[in-house]
C-alpha atoms as a PDB file:
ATOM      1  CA  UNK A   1      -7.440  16.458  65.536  1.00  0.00           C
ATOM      2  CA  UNK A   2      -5.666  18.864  67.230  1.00  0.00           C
ATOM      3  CA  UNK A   3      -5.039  22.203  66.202  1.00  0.00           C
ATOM      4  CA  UNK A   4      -1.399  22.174  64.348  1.00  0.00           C
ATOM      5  CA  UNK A   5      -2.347  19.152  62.882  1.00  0.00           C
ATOM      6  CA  UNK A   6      -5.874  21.640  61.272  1.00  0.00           C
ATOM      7  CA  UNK A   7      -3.086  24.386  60.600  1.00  0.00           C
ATOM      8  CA  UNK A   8      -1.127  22.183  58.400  1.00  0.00           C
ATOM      9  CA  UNK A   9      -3.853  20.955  56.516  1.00  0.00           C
ATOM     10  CA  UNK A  10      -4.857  24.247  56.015  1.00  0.00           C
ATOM     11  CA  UNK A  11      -1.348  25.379  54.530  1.00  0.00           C
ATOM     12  CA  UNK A  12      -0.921  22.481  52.445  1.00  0.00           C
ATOM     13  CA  UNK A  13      -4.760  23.279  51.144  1.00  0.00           C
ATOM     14  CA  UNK A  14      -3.474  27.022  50.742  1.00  0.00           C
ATOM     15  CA  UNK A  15      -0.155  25.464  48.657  1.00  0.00           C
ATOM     16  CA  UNK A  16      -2.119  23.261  46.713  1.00  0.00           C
ATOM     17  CA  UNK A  17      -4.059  26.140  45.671  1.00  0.00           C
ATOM     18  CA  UNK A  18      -1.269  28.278  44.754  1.00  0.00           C
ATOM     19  CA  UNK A  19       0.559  25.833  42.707  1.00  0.00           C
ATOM     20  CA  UNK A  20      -2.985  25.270  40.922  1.00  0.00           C
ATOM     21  CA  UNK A  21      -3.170  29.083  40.365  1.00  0.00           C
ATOM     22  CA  UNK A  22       0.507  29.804  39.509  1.00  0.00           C
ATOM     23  CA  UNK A  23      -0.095  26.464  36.698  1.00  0.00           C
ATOM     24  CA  UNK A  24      -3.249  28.268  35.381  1.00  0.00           C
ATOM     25  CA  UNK A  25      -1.426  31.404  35.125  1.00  0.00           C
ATOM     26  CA  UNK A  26       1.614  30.261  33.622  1.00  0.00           C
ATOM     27  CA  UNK A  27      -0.359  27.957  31.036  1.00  0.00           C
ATOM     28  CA  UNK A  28      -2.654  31.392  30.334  1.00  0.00           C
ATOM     29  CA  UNK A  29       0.726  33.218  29.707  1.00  0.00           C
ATOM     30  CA  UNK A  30       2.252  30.372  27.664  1.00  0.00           C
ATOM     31  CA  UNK A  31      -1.098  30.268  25.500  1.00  0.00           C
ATOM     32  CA  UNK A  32      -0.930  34.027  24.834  1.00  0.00           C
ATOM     33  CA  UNK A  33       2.570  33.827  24.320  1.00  0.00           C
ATOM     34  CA  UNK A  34       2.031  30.981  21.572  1.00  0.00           C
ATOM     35  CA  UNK A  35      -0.939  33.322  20.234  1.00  0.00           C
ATOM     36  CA  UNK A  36       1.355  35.850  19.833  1.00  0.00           C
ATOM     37  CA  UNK A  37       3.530  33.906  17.826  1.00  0.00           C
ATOM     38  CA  UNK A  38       0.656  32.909  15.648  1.00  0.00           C
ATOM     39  CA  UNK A  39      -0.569  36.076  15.274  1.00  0.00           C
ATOM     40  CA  UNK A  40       3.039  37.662  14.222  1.00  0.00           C
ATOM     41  CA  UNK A  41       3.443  34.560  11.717  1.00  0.00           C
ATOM     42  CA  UNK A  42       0.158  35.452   9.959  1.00  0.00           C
ATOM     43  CA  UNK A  43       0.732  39.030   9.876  1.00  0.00           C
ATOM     44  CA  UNK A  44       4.366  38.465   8.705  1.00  0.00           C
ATOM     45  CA  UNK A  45       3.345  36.339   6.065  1.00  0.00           C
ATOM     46  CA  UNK A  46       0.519  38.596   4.865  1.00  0.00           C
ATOM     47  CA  UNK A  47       3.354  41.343   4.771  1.00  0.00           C
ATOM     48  CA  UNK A  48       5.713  39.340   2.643  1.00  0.00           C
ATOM     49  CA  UNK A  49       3.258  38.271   0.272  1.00  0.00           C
ATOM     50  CA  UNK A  50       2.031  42.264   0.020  1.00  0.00           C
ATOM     51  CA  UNK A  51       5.320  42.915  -0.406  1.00  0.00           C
ATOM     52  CA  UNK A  52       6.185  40.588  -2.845  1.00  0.00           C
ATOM     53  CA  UNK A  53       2.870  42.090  -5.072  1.00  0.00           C
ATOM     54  CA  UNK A  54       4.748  45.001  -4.834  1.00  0.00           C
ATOM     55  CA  UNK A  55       7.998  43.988  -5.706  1.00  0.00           C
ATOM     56  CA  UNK A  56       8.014  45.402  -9.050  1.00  0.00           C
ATOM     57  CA  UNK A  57       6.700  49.163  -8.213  1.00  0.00           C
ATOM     58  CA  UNK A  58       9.206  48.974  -4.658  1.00  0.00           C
ATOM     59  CA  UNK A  59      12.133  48.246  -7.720  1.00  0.00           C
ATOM     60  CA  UNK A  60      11.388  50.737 -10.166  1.00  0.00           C
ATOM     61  CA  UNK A  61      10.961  53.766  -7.497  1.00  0.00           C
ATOM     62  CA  UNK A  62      14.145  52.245  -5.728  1.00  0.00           C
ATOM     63  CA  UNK A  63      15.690  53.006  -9.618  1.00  0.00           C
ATOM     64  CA  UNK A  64      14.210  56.077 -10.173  1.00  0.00           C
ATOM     65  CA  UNK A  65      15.592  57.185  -6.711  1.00  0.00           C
ATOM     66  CA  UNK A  66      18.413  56.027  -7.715  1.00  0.00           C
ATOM     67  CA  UNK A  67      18.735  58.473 -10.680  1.00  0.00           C
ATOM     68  CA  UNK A  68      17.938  60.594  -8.762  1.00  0.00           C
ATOM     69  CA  UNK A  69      20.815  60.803  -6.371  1.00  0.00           C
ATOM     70  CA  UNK A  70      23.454  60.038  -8.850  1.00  0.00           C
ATOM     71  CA  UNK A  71      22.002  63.003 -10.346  1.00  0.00           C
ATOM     72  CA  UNK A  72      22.172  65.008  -7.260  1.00  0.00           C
ATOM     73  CA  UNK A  73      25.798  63.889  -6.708  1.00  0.00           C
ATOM     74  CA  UNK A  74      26.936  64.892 -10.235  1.00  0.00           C
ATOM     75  CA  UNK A  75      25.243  67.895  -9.834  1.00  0.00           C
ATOM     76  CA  UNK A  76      27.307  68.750  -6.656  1.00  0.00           C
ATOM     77  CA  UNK A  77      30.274  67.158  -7.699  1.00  0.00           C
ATOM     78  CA  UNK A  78      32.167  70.393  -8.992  1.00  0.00           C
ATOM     79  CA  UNK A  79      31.135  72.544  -5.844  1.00  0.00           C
ATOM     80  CA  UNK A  80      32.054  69.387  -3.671  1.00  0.00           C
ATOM     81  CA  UNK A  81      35.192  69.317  -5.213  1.00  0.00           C
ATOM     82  CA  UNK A  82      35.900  73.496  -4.868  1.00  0.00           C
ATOM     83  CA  UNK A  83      35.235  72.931  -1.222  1.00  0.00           C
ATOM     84  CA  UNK A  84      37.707  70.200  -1.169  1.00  0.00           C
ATOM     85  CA  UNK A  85      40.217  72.520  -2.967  1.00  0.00           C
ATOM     86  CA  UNK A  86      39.763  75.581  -0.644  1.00  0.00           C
ATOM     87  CA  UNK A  87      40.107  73.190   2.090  1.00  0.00           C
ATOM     88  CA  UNK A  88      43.585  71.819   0.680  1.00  0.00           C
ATOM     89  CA  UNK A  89      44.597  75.218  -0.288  1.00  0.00           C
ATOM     90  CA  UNK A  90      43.887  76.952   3.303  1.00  0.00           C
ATOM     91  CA  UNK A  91      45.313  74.007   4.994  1.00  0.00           C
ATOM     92  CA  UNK A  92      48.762  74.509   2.931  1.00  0.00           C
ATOM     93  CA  UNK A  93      48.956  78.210   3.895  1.00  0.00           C
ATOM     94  CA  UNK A  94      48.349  77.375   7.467  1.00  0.00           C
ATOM     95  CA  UNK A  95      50.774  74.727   7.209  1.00  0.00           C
ATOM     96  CA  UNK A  96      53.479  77.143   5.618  1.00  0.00           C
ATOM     97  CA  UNK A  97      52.473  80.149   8.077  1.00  0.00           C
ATOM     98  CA  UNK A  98      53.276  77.396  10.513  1.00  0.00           C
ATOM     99  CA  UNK A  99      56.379  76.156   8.992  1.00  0.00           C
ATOM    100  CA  UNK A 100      57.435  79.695   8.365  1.00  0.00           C
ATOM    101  CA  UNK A 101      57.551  81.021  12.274  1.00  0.00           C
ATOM    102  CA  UNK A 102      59.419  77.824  13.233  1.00  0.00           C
ATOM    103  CA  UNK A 103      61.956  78.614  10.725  1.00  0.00           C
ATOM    104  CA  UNK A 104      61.523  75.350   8.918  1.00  0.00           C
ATOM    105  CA  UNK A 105      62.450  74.876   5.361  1.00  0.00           C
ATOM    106  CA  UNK A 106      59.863  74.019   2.820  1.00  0.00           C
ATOM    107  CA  UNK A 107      60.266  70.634   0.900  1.00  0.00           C
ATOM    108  CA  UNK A 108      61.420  73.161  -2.909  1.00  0.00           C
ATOM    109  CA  UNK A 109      64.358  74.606  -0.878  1.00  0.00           C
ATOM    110  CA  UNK A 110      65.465  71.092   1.190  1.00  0.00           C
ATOM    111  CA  UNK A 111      65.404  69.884  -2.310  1.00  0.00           C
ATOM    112  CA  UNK A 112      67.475  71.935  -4.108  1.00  0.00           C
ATOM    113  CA  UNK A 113      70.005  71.587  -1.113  1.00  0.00           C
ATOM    114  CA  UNK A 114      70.264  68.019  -1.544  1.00  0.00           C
ATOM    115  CA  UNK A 115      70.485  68.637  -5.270  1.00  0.00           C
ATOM    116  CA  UNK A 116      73.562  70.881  -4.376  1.00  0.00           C
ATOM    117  CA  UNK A 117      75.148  68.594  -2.051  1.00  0.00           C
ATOM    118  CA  UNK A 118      74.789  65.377  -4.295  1.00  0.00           C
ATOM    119  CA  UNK A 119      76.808  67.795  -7.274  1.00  0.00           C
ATOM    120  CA  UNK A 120      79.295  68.760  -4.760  1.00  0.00           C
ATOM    121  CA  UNK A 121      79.952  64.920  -3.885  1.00  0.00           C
ATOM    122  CA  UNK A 122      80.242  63.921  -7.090  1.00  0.00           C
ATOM    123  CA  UNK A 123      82.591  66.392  -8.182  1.00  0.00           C
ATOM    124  CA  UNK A 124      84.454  65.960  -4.934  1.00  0.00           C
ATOM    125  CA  UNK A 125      84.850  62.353  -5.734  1.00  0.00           C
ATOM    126  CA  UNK A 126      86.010  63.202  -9.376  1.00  0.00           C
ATOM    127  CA  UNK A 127      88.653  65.309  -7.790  1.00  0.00           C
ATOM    128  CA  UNK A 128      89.820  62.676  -5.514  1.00  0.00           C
ATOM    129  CA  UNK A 129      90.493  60.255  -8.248  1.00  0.00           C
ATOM    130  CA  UNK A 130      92.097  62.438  -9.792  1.00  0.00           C
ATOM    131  CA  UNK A 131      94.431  63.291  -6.898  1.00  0.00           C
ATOM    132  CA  UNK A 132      95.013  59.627  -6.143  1.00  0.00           C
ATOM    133  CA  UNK A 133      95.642  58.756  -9.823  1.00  0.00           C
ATOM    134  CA  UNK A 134      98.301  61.664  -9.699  1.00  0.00           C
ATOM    135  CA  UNK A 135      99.959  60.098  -6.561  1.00  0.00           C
ATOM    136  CA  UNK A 136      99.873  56.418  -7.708  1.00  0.00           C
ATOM    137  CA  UNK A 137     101.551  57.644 -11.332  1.00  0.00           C
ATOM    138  CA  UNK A 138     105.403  57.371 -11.340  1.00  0.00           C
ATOM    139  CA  UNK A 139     106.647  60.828 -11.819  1.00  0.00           C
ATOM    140  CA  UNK A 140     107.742  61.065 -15.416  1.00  0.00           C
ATOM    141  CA  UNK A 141     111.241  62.846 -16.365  1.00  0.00           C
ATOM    142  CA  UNK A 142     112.447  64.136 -19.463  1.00  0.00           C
ATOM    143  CA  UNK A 143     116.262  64.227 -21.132  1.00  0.00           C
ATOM    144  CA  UNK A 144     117.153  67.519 -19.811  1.00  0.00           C
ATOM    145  CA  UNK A 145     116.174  67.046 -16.564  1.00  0.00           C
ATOM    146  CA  UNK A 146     117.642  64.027 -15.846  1.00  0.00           C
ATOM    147  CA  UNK A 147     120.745  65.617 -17.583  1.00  0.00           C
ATOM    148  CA  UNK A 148     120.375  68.536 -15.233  1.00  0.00           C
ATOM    149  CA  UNK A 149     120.238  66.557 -11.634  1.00  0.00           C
ATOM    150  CA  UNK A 150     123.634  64.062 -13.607  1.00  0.00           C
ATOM    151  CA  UNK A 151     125.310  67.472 -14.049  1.00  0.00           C
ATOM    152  CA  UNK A 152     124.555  68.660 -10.260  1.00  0.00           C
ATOM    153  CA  UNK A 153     125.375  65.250  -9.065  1.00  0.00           C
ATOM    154  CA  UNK A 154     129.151  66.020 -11.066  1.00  0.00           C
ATOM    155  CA  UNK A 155     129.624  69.281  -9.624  1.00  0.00           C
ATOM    156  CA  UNK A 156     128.325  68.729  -6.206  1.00  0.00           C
ATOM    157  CA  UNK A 157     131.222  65.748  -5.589  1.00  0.00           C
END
């Protein structure tokens, strides 16, 4: 044999040895990996079933907690809602101090504008009717004074 021929066999022994090793290794990890699994099933199970003993106590502290902080929230409620209040009320002010040094009106006065306006168009349109009724009338004359303009028309020919 000559000596590549003793180099190769060598490699391929070398190979065959590291795919046997890699295999063990992977099957070791694979095994611990199932174990693992096993051992989290078990330990799961044993949890649920503790927890289901439980289940009872784990529901009437979740209830008396419960009480608890509705009681805490009623309790609060009032200065919860002050805050809230201050909070509204210092937020108008701003707003107004705002509105105020851009010279913008505030929504009582715009209001009683349009009020004002929507009177004044109304009455306007009253008036116009009126004024067009007058105009579409025939103009009505009396005895004297069409007895008047027959007595000009005599004296004027």
């Amino acid at each position: 044999m000559t000596k590549n021929s003793k180099n190769f066999e060598a490699l391929q022994d070398d190979l065959k040895k590291f795919q046997k090793e890699v295999s063990e290794k992977s099957r070791e990890i694979w095994l611990a990996g199932l174990g693992v699994v096993s051992e989290v099933e078990d330990k799961g199970q044993a949890f649920f079933k503790e927890l289901d003993g439980k289940r009872d106590t784990l529901q009437e502290k979740g209830e008396a907690l419960e009480k608890k902080l509705v009681a805490f929230g009623n309790d609060r409620k009032e200065e919860i809602n002050k805050s809230f209040d201050d909070a509204r009320s210092f937020l108008s002010r701003q707003f107004d101090s705002v509105m105020d040094r851009i010279g913008a009106s505030h929504k009582a006065e715009v209001d009683e504008l349009k009020a004002k306006v929507d009177e004044l168009t109304k009455t306007l349109a009253e008036l116009t009717e009126k004024l067009e009724a007058k105009a579409k009338a025939p103009a009505k004359t009396t005895r004297k004074s069409t007895a008047k303009t027959a007595a000009k028309d005599e004296n004027g020919k």
